[in-house]
PDB file of N, CA and C in Angstrom:
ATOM      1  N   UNK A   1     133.433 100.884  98.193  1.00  0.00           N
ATOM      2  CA  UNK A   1     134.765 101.426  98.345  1.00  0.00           C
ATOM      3  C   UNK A   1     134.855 102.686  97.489  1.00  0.00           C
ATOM      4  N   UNK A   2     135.492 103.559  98.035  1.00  0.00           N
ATOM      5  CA  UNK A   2     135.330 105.082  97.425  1.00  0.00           C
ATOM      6  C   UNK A   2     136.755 105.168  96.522  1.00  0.00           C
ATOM      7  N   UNK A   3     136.809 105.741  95.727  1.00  0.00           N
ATOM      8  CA  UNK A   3     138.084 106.485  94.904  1.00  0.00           C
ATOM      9  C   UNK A   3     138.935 106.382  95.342  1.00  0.00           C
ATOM     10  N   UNK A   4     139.749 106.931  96.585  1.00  0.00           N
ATOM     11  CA  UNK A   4     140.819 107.519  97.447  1.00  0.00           C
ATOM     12  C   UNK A   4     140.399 105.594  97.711  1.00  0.00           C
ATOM     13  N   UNK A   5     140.245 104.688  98.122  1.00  0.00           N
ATOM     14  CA  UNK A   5     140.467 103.536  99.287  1.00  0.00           C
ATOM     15  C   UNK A   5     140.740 102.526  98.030  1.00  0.00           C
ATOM     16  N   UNK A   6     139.964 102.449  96.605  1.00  0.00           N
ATOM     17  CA  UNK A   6     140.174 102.168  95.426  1.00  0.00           C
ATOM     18  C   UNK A   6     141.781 102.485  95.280  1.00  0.00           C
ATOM     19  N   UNK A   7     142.426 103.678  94.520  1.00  0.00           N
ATOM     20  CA  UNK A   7     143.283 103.637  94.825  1.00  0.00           C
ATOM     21  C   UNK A   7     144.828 103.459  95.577  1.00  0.00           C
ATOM     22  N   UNK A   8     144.030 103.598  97.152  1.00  0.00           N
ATOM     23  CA  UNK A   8     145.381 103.101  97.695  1.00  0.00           C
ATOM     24  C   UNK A   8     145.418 101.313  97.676  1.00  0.00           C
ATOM     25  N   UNK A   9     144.565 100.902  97.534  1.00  0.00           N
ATOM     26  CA  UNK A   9     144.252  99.594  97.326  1.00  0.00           C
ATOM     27  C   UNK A   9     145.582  98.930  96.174  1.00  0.00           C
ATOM     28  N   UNK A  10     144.857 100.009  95.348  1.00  0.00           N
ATOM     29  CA  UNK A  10     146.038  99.539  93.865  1.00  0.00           C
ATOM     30  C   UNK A  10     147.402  99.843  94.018  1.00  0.00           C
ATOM     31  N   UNK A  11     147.237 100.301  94.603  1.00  0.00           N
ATOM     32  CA  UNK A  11     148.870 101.541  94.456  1.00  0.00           C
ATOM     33  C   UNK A  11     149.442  99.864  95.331  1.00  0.00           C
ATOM     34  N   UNK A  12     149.168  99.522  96.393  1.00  0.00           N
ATOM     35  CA  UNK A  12     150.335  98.795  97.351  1.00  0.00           C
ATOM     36  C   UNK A  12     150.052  97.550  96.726  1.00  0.00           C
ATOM     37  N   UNK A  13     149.256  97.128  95.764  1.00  0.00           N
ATOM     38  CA  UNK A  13     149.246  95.806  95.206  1.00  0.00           C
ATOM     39  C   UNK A  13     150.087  95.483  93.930  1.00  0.00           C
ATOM     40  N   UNK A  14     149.944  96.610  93.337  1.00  0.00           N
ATOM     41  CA  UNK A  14     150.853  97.146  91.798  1.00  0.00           C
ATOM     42  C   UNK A  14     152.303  96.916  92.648  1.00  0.00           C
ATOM     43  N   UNK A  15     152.462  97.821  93.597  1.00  0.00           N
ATOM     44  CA  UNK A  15     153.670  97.739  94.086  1.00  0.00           C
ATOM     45  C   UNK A  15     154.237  96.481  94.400  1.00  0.00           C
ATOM     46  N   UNK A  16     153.576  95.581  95.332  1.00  0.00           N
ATOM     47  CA  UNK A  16     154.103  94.290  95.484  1.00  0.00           C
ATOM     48  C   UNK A  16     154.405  93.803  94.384  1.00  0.00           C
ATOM     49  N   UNK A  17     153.513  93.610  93.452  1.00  0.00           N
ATOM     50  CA  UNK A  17     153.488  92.712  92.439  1.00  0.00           C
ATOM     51  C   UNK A  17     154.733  92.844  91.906  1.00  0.00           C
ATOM     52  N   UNK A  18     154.895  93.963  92.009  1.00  0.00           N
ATOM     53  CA  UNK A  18     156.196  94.869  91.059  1.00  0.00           C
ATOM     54  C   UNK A  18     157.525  94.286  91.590  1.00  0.00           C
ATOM     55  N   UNK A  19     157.483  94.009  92.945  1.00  0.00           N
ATOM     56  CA  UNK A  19     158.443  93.270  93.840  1.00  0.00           C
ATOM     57  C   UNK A  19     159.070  94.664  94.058  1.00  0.00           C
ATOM     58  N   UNK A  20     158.614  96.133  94.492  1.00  0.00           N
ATOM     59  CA  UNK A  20     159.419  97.081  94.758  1.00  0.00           C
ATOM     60  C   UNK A  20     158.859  97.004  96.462  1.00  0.00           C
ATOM     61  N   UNK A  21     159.965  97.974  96.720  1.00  0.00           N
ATOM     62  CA  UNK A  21     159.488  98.772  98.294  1.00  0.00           C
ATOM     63  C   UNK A  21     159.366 100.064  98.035  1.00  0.00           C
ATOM     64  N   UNK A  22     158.422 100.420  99.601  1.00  0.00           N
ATOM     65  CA  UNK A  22     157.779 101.913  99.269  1.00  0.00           C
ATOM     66  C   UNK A  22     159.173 102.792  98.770  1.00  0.00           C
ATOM     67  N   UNK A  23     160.417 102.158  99.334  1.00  0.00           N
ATOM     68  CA  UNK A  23     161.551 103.481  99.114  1.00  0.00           C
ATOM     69  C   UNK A  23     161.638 103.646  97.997  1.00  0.00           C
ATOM     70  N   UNK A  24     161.885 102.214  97.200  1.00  0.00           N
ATOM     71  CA  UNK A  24     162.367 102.166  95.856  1.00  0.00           C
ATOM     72  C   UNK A  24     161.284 102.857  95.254  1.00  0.00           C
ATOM     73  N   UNK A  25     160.012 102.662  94.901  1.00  0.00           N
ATOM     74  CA  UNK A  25     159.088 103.513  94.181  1.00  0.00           C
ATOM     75  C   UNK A  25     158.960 104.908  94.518  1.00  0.00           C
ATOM     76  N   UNK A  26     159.526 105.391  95.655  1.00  0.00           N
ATOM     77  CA  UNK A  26     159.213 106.794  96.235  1.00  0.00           C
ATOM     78  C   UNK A  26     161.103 107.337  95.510  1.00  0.00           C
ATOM     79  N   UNK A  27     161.684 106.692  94.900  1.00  0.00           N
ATOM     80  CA  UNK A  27     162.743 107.310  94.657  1.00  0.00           C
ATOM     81  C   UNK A  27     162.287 107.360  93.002  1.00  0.00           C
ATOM     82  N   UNK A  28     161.847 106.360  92.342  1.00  0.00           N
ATOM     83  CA  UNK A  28     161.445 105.720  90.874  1.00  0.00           C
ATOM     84  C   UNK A  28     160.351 107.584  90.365  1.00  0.00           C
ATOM     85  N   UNK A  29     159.465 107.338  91.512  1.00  0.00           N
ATOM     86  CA  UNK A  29     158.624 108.386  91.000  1.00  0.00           C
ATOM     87  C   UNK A  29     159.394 109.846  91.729  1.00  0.00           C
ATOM     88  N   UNK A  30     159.968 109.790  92.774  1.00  0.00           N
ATOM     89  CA  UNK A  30     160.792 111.228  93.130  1.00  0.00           C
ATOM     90  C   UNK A  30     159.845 111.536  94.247  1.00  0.00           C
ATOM     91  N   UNK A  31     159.450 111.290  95.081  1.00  0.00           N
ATOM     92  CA  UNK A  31     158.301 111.143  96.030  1.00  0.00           C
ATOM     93  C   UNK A  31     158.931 111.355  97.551  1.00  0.00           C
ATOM     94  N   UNK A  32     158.350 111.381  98.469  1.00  0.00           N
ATOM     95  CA  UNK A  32     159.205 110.483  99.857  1.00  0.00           C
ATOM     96  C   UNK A  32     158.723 109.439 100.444  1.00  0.00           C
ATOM     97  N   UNK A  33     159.506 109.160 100.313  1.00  0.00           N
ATOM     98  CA  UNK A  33     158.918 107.548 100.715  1.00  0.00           C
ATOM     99  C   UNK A  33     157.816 107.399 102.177  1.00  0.00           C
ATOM    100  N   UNK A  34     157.735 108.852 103.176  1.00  0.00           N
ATOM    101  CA  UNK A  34     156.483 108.530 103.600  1.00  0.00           C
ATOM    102  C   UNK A  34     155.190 108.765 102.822  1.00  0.00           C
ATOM    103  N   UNK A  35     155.730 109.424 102.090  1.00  0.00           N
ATOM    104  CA  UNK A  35     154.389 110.040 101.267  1.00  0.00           C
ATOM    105  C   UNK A  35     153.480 108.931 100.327  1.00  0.00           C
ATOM    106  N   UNK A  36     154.175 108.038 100.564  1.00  0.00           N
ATOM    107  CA  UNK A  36     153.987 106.736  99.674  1.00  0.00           C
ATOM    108  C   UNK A  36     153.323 105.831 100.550  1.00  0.00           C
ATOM    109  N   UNK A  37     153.996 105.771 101.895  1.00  0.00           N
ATOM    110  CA  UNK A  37     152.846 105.102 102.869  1.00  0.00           C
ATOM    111  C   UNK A  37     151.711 105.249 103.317  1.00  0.00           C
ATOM    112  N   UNK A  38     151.512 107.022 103.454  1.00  0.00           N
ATOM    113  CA  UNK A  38     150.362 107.222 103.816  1.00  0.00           C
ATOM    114  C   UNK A  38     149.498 107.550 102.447  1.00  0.00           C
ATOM    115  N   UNK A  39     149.780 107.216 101.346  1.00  0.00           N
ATOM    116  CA  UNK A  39     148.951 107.261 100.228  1.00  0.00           C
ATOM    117  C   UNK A  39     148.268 105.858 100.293  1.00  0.00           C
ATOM    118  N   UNK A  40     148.998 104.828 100.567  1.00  0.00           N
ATOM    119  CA  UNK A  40     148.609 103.445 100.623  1.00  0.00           C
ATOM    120  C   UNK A  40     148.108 103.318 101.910  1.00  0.00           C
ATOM    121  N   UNK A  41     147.957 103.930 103.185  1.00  0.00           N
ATOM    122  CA  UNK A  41     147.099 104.247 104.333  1.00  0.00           C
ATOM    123  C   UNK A  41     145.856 104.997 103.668  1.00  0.00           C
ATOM    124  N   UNK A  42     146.182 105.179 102.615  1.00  0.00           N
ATOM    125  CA  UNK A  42     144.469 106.362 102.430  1.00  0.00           C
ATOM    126  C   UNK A  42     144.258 107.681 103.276  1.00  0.00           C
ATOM    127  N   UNK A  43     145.440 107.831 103.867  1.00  0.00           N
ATOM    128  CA  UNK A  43     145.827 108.937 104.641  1.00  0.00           C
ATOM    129  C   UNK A  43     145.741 110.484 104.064  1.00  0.00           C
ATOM    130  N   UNK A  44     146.609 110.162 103.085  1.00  0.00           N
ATOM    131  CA  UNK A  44     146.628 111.363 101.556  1.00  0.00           C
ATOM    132  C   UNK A  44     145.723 111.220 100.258  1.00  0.00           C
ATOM    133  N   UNK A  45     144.910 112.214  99.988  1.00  0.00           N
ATOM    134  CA  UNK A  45     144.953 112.492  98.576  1.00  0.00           C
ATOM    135  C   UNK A  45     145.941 112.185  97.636  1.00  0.00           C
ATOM    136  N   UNK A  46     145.823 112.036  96.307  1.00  0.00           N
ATOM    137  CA  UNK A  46     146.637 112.159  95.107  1.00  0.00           C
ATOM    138  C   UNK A  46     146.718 112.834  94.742  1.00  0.00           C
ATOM    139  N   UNK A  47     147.023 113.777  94.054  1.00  0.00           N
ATOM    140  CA  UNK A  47     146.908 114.976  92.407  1.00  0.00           C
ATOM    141  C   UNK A  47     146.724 113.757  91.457  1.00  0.00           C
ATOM    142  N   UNK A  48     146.612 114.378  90.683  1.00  0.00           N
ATOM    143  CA  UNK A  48     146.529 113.631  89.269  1.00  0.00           C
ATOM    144  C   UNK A  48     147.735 113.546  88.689  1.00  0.00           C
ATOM    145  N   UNK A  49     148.594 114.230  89.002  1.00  0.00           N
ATOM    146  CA  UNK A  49     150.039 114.326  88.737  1.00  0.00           C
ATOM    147  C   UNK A  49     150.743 113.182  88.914  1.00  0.00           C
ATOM    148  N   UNK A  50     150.646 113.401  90.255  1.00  0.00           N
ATOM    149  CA  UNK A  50     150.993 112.344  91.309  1.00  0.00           C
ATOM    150  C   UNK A  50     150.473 110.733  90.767  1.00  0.00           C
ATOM    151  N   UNK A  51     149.093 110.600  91.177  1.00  0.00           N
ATOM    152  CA  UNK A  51     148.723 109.355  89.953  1.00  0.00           C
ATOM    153  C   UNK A  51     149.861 108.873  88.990  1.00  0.00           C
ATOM    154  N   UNK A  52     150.060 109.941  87.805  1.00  0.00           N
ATOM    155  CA  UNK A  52     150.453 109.535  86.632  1.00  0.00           C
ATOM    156  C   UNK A  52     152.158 109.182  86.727  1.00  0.00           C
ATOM    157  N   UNK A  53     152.829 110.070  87.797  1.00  0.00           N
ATOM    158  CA  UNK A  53     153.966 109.669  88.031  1.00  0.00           C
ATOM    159  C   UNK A  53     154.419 108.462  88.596  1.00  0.00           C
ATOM    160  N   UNK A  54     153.122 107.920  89.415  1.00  0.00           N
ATOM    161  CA  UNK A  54     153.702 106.637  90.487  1.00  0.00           C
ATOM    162  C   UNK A  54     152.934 105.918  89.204  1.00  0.00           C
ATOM    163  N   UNK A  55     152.231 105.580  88.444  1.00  0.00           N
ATOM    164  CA  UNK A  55     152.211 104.714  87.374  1.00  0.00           C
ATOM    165  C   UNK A  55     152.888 104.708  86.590  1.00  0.00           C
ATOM    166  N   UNK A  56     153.487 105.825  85.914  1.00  0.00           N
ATOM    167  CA  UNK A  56     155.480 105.895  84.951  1.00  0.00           C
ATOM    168  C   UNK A  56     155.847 105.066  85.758  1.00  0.00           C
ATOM    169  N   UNK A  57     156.150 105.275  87.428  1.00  0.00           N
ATOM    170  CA  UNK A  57     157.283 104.332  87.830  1.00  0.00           C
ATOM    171  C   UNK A  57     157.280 103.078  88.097  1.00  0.00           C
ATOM    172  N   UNK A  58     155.701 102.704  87.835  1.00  0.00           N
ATOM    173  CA  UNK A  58     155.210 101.463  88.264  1.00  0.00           C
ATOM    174  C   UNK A  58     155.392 100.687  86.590  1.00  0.00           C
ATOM    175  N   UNK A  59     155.052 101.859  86.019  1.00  0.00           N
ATOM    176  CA  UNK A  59     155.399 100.927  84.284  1.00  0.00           C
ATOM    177  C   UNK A  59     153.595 100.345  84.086  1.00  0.00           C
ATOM    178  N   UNK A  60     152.840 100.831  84.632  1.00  0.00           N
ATOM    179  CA  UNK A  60     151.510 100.943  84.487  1.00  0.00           C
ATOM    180  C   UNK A  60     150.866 102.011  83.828  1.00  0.00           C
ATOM    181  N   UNK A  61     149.548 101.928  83.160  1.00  0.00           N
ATOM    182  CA  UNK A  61     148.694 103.334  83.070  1.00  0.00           C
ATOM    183  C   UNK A  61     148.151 103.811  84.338  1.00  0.00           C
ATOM    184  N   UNK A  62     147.892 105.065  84.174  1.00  0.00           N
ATOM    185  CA  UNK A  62     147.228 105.406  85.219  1.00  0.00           C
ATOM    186  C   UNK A  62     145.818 105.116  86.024  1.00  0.00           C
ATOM    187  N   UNK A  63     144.982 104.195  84.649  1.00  0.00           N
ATOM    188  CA  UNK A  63     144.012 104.183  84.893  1.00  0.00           C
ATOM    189  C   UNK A  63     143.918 102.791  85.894  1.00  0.00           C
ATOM    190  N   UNK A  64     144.874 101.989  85.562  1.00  0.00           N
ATOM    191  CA  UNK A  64     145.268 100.671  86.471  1.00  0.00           C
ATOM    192  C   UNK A  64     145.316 100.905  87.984  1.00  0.00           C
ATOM    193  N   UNK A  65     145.656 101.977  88.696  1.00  0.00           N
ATOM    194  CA  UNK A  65     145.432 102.425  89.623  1.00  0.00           C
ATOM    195  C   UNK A  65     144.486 102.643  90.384  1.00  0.00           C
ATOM    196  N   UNK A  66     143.574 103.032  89.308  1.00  0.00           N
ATOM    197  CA  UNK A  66     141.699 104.002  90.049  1.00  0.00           C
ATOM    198  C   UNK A  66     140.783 102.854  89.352  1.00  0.00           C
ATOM    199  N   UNK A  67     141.262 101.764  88.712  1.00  0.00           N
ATOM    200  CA  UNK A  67     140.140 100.634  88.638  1.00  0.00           C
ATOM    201  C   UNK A  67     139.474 100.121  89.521  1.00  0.00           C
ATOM    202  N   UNK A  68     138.675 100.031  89.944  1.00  0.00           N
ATOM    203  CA  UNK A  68     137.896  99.278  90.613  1.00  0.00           C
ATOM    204  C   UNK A  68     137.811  98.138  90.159  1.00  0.00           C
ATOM    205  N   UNK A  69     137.777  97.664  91.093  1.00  0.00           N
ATOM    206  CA  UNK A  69     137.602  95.287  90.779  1.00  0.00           C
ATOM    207  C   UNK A  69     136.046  95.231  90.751  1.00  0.00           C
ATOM    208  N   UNK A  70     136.339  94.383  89.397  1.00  0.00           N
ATOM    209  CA  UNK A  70     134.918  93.671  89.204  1.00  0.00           C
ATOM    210  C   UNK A  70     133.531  93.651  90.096  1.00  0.00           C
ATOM    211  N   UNK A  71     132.437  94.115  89.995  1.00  0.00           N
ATOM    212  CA  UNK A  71     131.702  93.757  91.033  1.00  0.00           C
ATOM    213  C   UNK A  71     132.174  94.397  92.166  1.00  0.00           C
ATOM    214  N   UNK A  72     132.715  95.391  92.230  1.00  0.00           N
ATOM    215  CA  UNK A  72     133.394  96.266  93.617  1.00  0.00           C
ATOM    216  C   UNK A  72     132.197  96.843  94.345  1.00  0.00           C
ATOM    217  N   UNK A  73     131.411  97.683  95.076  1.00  0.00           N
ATOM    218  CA  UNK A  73     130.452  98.267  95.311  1.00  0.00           C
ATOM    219  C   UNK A  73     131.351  99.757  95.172  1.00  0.00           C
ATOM    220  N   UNK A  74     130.422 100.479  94.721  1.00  0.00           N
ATOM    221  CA  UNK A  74     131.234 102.056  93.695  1.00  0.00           C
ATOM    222  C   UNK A  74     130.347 103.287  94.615  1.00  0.00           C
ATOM    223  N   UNK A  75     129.868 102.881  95.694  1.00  0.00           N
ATOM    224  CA  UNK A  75     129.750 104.200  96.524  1.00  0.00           C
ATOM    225  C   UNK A  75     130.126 105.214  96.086  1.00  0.00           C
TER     226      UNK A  75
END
């Protein structure tokens, strides 16, 4: 799993967990809320910006995002 599929991975799992919806986090970080779907489609790139803002709103680090799970294969 690559970076970009890593991440959107996290992004919509953080989110559940969080018990938010894409709107609510796309308003939390100032986003639009499609922009939030197709980040979690793997559709879009991030900035790094971007990263660090949807983790402020997630109340996460950023790095919680671009972790890879244990034993992941890191292509």
């Amino acid at each position: 799993m690559n970076i970009r599929e890593t991440f959107a991975k996290n992004l919509r799992s953080v989110r559940r967990d969080k018990g938010l919806s894409q709107e609510e986090l796309a308003h939390r970080a100032e986003l639009d809320r499609t922009y939030i779907s197709a980040l979690e489609r793997n559709v879009y790139n991030a900035t790094i910006d971007v990263v660090g803002r949807l983790a402020e709103a997630l109340g996460v680090e950023p790095a919680t995002l671009l972790q890879r799970a244990t034993g992941e294969d890191q292509k």
